[in-house]
N, C-alpha and C. Protein backbone atom coordinates (compact mmCIF):
# COMPACT_ATOMS: atom_id res chain seq x y z
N UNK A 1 -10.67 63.51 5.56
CA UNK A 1 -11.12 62.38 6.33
C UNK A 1 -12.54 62.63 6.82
N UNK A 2 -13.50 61.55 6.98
CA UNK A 2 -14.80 61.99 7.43
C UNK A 2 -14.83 62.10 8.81
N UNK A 3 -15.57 63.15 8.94
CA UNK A 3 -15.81 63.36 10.57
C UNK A 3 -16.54 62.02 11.26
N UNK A 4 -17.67 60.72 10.39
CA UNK A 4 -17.93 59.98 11.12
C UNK A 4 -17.29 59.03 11.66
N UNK A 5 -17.18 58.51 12.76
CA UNK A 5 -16.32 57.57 13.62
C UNK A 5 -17.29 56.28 13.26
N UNK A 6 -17.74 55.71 12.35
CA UNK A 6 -18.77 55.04 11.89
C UNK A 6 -17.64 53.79 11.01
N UNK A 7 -17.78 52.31 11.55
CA UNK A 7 -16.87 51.67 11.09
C UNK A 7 -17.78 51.13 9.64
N UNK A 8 -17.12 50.51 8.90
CA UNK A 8 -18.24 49.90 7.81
C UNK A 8 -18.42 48.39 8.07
N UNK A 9 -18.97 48.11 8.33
CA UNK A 9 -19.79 46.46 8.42
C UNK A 9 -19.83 45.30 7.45
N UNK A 10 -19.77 46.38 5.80
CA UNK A 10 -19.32 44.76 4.80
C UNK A 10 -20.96 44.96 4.29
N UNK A 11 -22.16 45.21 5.36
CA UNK A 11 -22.80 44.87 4.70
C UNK A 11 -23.42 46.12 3.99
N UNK A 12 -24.04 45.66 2.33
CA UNK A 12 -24.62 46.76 1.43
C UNK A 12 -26.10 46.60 1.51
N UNK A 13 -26.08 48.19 1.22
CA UNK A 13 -28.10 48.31 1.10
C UNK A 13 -28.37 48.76 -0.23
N UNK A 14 -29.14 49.25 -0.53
CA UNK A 14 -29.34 49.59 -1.94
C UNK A 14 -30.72 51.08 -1.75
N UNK A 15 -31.15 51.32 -2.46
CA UNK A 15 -32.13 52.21 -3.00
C UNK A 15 -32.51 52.09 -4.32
N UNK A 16 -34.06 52.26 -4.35
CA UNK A 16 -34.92 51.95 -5.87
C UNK A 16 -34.08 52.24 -7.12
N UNK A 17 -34.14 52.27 -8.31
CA UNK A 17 -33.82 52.79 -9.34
C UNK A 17 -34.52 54.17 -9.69
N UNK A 18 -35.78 53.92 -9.08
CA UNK A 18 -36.28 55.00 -9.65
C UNK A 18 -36.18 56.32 -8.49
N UNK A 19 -35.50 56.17 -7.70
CA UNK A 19 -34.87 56.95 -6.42
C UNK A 19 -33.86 58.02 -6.94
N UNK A 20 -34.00 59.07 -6.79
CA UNK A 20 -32.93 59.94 -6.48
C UNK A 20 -32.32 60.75 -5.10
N UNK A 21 -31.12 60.21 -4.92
CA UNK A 21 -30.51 60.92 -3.72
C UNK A 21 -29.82 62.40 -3.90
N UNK A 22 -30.60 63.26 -3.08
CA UNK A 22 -30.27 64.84 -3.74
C UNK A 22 -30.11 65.31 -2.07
N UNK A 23 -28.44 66.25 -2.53
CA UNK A 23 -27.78 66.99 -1.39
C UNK A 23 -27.40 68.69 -2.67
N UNK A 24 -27.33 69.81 -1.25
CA UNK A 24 -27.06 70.55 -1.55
C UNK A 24 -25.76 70.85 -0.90
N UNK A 25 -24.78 71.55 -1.04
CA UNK A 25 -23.49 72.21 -0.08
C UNK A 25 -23.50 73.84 -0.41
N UNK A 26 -22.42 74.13 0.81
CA UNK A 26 -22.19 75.58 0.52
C UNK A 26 -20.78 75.09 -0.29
N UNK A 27 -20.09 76.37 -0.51
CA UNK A 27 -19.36 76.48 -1.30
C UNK A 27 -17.34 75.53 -0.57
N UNK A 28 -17.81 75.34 0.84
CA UNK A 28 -16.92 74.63 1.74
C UNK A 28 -16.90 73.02 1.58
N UNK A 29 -18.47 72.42 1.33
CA UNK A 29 -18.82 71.48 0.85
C UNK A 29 -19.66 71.03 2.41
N UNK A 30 -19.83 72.09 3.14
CA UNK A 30 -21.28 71.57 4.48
C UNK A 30 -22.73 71.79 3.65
N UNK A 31 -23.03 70.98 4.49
CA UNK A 31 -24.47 70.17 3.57
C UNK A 31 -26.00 71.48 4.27
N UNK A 32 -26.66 71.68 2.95
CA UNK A 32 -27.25 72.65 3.16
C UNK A 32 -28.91 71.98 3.27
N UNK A 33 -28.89 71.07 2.41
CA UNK A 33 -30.36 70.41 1.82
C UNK A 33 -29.74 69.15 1.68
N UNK A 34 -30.69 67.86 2.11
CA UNK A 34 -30.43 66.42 2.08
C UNK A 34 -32.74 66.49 1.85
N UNK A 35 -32.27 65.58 0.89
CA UNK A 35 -33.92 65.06 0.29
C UNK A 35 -34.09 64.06 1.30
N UNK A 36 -35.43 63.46 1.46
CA UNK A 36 -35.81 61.93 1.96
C UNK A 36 -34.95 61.41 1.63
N UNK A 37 -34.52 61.02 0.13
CA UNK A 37 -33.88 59.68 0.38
C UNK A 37 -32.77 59.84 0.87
N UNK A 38 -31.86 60.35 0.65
CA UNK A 38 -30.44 60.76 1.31
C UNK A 38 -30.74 60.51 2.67
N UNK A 39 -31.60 61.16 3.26
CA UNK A 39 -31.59 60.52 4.81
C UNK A 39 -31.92 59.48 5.04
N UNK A 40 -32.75 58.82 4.26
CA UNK A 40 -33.03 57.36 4.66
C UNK A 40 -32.12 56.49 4.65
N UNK A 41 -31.55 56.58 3.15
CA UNK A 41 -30.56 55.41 2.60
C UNK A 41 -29.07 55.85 3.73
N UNK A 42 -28.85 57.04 4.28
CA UNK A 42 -27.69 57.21 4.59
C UNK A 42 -27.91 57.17 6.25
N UNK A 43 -29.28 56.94 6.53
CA UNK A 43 -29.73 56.91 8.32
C UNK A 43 -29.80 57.84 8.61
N UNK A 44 -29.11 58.62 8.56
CA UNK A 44 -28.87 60.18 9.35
C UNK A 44 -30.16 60.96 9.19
N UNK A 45 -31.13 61.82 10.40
CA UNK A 45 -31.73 62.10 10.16
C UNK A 45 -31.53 63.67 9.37
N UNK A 46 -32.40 65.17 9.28
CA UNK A 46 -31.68 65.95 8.99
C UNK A 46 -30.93 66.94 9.37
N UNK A 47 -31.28 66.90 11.04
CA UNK A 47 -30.52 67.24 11.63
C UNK A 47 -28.93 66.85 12.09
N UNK A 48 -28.94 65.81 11.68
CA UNK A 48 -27.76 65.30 11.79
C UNK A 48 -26.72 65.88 10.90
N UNK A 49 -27.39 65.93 9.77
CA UNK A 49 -26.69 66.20 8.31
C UNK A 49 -26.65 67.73 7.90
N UNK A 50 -27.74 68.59 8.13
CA UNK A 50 -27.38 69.64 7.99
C UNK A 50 -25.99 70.75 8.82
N UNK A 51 -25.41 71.04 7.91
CA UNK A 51 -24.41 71.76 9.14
C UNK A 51 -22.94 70.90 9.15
N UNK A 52 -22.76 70.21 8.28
CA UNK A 52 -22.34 68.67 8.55
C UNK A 52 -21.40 68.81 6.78
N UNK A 53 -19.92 68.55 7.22
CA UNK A 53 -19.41 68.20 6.45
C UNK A 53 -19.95 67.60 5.13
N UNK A 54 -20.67 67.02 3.78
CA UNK A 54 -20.59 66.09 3.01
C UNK A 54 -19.96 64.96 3.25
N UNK A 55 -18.34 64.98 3.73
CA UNK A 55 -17.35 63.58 3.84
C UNK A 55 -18.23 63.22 5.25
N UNK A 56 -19.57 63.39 5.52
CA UNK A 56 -19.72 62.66 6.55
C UNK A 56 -19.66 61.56 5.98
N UNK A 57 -20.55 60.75 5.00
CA UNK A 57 -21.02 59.70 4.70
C UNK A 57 -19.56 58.95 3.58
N UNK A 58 -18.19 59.52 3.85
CA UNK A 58 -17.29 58.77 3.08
C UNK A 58 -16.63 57.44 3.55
N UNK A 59 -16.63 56.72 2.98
CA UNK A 59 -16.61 55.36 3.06
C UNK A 59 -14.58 55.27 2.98
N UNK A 60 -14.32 54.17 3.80
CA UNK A 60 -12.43 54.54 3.83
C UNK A 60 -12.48 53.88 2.74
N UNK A 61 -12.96 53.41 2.02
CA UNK A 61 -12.82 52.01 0.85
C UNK A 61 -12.25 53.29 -0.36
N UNK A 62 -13.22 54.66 -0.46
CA UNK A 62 -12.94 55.16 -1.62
C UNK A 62 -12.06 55.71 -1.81
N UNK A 63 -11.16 55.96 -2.88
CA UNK A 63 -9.56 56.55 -3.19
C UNK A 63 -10.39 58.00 -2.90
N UNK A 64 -9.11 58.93 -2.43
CA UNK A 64 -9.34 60.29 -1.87
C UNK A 64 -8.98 61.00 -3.62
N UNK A 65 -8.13 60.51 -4.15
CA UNK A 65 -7.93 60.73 -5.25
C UNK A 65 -9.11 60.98 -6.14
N UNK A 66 -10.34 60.20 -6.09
CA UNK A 66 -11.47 60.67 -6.66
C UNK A 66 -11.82 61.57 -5.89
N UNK A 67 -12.13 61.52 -4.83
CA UNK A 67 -12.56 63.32 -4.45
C UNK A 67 -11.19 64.38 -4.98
N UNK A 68 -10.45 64.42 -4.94
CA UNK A 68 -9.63 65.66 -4.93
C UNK A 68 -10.60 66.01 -6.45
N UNK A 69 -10.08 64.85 -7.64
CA UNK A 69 -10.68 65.14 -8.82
C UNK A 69 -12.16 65.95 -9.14
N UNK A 70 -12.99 65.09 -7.94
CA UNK A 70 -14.29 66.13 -7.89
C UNK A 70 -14.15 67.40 -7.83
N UNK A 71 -13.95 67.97 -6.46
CA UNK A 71 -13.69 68.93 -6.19
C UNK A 71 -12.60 69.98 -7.09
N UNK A 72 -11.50 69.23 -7.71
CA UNK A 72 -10.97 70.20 -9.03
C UNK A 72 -11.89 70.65 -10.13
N UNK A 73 -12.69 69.35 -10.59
CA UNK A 73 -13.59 69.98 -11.40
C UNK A 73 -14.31 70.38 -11.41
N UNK A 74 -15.14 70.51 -10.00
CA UNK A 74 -16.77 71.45 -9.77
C UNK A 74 -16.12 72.71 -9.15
N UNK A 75 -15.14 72.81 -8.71
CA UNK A 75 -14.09 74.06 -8.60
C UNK A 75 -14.35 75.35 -9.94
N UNK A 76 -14.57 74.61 -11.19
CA UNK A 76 -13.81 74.94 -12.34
C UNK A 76 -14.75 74.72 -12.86
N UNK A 77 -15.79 75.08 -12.38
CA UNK A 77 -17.57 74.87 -12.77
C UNK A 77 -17.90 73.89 -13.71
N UNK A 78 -17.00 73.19 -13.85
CA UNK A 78 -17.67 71.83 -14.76
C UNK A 78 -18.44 70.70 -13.98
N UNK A 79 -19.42 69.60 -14.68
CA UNK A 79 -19.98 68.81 -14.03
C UNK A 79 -19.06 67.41 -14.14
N UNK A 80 -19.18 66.66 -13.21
CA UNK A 80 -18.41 65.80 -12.95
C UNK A 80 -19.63 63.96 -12.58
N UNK A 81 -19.37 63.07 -13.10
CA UNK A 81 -20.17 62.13 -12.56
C UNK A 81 -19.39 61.31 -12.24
N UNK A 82 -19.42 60.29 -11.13
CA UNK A 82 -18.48 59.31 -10.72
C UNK A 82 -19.25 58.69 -10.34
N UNK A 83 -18.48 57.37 -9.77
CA UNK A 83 -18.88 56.06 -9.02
C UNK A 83 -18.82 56.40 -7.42
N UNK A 84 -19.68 56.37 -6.72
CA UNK A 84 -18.87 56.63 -5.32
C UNK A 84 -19.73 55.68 -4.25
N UNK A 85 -18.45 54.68 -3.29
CA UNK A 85 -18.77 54.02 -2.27
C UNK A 85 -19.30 54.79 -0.73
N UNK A 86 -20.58 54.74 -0.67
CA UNK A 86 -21.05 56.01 0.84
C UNK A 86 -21.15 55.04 1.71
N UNK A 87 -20.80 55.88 2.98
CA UNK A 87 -20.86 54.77 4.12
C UNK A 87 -21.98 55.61 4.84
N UNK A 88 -22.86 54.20 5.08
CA UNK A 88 -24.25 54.87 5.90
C UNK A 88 -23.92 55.09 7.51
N UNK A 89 -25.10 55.49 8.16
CA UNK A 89 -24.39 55.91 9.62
C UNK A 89 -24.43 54.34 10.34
N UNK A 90 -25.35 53.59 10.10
CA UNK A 90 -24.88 52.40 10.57
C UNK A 90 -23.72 51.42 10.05
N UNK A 91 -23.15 51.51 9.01
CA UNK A 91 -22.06 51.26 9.04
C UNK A 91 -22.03 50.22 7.52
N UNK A 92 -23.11 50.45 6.97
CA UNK A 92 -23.70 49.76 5.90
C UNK A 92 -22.92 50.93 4.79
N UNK A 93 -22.61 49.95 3.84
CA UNK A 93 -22.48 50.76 2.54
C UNK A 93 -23.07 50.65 1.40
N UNK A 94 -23.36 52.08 0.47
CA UNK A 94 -24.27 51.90 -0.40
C UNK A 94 -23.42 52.92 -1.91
N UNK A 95 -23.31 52.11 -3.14
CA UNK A 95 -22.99 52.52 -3.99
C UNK A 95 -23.95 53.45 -4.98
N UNK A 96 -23.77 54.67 -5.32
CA UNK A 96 -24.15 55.44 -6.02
C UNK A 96 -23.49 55.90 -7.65
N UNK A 97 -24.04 56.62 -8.29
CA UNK A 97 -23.95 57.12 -9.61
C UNK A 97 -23.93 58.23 -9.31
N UNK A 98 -23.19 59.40 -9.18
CA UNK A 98 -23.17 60.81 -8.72
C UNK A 98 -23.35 61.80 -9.61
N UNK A 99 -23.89 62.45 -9.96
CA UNK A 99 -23.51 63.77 -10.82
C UNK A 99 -23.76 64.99 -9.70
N UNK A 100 -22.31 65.58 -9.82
CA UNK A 100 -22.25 67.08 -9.19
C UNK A 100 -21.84 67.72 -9.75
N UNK A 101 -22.80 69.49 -9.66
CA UNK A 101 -22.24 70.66 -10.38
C UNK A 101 -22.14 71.32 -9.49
N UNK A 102 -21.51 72.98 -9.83
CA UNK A 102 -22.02 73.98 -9.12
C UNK A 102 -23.40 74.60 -9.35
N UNK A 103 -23.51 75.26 -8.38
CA UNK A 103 -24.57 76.19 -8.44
C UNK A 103 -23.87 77.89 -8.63
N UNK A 104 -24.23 78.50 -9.27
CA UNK A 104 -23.48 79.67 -9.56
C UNK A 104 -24.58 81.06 -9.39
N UNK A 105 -23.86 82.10 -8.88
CA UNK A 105 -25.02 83.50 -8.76
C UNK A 105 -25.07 84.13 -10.19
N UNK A 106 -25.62 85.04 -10.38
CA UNK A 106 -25.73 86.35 -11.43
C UNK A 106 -24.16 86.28 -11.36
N UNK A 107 -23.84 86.62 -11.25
CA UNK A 107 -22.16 87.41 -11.33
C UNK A 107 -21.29 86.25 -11.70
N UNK A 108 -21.45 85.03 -12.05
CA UNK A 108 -21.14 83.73 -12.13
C UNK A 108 -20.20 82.67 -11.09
N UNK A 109 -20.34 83.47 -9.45
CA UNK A 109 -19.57 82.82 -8.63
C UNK A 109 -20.09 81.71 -8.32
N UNK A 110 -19.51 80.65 -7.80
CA UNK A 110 -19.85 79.66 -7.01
C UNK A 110 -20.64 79.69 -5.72
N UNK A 111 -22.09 79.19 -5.65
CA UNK A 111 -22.00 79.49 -4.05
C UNK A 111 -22.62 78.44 -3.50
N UNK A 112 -22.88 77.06 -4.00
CA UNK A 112 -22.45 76.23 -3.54
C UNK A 112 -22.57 75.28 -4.84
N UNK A 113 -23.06 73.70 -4.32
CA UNK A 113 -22.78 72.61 -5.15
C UNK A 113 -23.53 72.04 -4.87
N UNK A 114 -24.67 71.00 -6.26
CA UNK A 114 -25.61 70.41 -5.99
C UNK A 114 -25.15 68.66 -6.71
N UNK A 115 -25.49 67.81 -5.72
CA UNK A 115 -25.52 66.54 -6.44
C UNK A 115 -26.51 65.48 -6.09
N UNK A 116 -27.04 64.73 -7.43
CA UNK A 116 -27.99 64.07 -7.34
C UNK A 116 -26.80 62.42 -7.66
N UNK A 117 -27.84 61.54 -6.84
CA UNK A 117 -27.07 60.32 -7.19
C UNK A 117 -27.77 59.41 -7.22
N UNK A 118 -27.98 58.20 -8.23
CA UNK A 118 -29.12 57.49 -8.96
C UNK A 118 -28.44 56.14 -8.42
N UNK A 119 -29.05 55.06 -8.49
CA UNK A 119 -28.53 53.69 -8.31
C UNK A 119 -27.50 53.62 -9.28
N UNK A 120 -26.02 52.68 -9.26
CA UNK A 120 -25.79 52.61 -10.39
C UNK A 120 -25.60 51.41 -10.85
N UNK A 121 -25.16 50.93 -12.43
CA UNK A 121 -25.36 49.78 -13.11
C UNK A 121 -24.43 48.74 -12.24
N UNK A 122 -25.06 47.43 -11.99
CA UNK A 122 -23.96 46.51 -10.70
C UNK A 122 -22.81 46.31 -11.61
N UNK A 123 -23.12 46.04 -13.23
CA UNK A 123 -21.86 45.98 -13.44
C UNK A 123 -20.64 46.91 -13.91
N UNK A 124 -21.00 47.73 -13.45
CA UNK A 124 -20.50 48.94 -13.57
C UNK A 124 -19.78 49.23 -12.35
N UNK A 125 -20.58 48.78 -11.57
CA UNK A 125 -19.78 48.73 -9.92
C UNK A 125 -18.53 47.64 -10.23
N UNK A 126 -19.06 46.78 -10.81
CA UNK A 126 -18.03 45.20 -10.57
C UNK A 126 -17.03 46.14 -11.09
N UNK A 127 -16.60 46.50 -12.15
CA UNK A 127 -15.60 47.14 -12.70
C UNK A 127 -15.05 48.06 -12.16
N UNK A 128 -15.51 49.07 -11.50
CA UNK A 128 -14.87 50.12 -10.96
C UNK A 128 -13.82 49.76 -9.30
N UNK A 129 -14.40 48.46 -8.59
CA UNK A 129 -14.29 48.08 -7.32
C UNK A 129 -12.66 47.78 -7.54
N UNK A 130 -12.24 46.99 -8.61
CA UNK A 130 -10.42 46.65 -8.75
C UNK A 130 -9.64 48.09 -9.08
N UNK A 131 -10.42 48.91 -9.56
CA UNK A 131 -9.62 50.82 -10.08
C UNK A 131 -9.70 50.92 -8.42
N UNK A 132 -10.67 51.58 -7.87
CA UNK A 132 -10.68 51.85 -6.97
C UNK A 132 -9.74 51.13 -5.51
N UNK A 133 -9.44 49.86 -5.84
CA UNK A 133 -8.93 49.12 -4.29
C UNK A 133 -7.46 49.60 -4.80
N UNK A 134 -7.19 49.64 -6.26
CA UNK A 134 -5.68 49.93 -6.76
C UNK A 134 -5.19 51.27 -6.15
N UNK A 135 -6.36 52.05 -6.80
CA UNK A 135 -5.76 53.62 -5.91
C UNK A 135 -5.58 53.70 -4.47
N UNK A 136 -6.53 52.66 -3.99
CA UNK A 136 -6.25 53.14 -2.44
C UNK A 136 -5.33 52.82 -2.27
N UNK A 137 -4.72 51.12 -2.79
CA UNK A 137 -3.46 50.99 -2.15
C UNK A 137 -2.16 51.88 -2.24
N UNK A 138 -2.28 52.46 -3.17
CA UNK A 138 -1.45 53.25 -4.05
C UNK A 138 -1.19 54.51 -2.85
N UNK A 139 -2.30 54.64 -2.56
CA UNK A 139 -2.98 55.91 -1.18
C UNK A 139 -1.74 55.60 0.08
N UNK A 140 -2.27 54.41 0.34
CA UNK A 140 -1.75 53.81 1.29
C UNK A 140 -0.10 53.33 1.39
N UNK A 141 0.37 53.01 0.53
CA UNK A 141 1.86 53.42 0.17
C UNK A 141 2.53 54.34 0.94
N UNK A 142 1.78 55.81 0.96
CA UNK A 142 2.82 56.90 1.33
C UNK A 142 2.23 57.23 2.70
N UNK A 143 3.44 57.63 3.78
CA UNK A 143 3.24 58.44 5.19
C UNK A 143 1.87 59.84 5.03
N UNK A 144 2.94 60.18 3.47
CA UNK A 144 2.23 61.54 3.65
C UNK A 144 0.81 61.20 3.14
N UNK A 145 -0.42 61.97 3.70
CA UNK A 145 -1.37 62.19 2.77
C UNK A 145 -1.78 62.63 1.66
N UNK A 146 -0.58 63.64 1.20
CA UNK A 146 -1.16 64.44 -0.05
C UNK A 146 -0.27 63.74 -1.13
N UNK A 147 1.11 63.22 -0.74
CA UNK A 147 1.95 62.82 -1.60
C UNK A 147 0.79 61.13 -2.13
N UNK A 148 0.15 60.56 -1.26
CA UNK A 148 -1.09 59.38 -1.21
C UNK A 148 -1.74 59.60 -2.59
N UNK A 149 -2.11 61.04 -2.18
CA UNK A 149 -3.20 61.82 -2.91
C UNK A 149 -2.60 61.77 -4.95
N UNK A 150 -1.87 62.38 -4.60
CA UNK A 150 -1.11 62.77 -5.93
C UNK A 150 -0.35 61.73 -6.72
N UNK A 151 -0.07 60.55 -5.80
CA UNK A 151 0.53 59.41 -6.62
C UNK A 151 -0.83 58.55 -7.26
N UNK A 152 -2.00 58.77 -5.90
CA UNK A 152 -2.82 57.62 -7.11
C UNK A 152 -3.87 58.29 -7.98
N UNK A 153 -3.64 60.27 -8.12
CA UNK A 153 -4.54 61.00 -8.65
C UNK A 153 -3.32 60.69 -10.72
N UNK A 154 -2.23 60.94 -10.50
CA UNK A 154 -1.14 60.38 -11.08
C UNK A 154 -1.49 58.89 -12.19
N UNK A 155 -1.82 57.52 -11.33
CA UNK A 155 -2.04 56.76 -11.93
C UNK A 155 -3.62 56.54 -12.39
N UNK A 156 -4.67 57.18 -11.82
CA UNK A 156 -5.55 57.50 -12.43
C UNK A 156 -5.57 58.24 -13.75
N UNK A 157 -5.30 59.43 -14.06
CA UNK A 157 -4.91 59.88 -15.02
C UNK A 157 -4.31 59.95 -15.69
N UNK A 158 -3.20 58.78 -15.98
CA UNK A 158 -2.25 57.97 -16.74
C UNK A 158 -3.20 56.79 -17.43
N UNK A 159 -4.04 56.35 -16.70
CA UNK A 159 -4.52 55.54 -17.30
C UNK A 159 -5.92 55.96 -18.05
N UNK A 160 -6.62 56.90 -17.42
CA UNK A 160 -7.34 57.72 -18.40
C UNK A 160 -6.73 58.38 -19.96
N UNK A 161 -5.41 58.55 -19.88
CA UNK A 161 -5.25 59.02 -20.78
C UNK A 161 -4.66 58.44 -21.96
N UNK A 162 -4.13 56.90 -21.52
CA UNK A 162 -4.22 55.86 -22.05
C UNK A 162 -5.21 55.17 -23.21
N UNK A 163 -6.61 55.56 -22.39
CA UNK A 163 -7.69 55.32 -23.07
C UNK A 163 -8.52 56.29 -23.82
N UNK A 164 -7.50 57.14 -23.77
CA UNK A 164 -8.36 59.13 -24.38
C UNK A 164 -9.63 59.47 -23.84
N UNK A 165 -9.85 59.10 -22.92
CA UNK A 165 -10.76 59.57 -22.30
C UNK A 165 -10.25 60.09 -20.64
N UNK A 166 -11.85 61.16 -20.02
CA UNK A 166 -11.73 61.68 -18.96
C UNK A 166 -12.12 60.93 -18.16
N UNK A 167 -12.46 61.71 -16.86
CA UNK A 167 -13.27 60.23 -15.53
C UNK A 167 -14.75 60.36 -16.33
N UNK A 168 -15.63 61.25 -16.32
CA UNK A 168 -16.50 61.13 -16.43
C UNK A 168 -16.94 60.40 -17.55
N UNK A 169 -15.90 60.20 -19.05
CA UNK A 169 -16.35 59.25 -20.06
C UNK A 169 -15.74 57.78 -19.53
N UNK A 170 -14.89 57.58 -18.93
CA UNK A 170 -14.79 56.42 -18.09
C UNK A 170 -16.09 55.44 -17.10
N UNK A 171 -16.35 56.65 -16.50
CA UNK A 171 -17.86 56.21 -15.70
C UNK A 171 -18.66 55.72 -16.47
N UNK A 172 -19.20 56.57 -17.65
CA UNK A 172 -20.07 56.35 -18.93
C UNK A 172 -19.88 54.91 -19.43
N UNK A 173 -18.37 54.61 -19.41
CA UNK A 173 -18.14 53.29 -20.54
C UNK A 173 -18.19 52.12 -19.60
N UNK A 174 -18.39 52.43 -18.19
CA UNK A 174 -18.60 51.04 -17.65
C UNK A 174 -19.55 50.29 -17.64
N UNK A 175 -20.76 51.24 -18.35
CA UNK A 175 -22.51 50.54 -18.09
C UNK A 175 -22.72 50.00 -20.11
N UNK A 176 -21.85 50.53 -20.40
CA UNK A 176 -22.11 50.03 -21.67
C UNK A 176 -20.93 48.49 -22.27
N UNK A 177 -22.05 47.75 -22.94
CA UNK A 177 -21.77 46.38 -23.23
C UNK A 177 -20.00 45.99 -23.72
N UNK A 178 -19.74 46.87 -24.51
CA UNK A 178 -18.35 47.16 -25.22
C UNK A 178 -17.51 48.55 -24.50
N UNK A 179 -18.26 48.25 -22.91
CA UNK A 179 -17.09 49.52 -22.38
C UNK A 179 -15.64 49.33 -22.70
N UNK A 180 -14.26 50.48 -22.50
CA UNK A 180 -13.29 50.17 -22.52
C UNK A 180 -13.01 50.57 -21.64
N UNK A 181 -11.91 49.23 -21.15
CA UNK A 181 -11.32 48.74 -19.51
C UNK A 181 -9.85 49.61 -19.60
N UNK A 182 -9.98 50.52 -18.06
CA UNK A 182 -9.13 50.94 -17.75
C UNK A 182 -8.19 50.35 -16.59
N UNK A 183 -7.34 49.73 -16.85
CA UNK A 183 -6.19 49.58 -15.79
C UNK A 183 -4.87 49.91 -15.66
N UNK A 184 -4.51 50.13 -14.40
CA UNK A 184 -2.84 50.54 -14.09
C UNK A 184 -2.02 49.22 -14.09
């Protein structure tokens, strides 16, 4: 859950295309490095943000189910790109294109995680907004949180696999003309 007590407002902002939003984490996922734009687009100055969870800026809209997935796969040093809804500190939300990896030492451990996040295609958003409201509800179904977690991490990846593809070739096929549509 995000530590901000920050309600969301409905209304969206955006950032250039030619903008990149770049955060660093430690290996916990507290934020080490936030660029200009990250602070701008997200309000927070950098004091705010350094020291500071990542799920500050999580929006309740997004299935937790995509984060668990993140975090399994940058776990497991692979790179991962998704769609993700951020909630700014005023209460504005702003959709991104994410790619996160690890960062790894000599010895090949993890020691933390870097992600850059680009505007992404609107209609690419349009498509992802009905996956996403499905999982939450799906979320929202259960008392428990993790059982939330695992039922709509479950129909996510039922339906990925439906289409033989992973999340990240999913993300890929939403900006292209002849993407293929994933639904539960």
């Amino acid at each position: 859950m995000s530590l901000s007590k920050t309600k969301p407002t409905g209304r969206e902002i955006t950032f250039g295309e030619e903008e990149i939003i770049v955060s660093k984490t430690d290996p916990r996922g507290v934020i080490t490095y936030a660029n200009e734009v990250f602070m701008r687009v997200s309000g927070y100055s950098e004091d705010e943000l350094l020291g500071q969870p990542h799920n500050i800026i999580r929006h309740p809209a997004m299935p937790r189910c995509v984060f668990r997935l993140m975090w399994d796969t940058i776990k497991r040093k692979e790179e991962i790109f998704a769609y993700v809804l951020n909630l700014a500190k005023s209460g504005s939300e702003y959709w991104v294109h994410a790619h996160v990896t690890s960062h790894l030492d000599a010895q090949g451990r993890i020691t933390g995680y870097h992600s850059n996040r680009r505007l992404p295609f609107r209609d690419a958003v349009e498509k992802v907004i009905p996956l996403y409201a499905q999982l939450r509800a799906e979320e929202s179904r259960h008392a428990d949180l993790e059982a939330g977690i695992v039922a709509s991490l479950g129909m996510l990846n039922a339906a990925l696999d439906a289409q033989g593809m992973d999340y990240s070739q999913f993300v890929f096929s939403l900006s292209e003309s002849t993407c293929l549509k994933v639904s539960i």
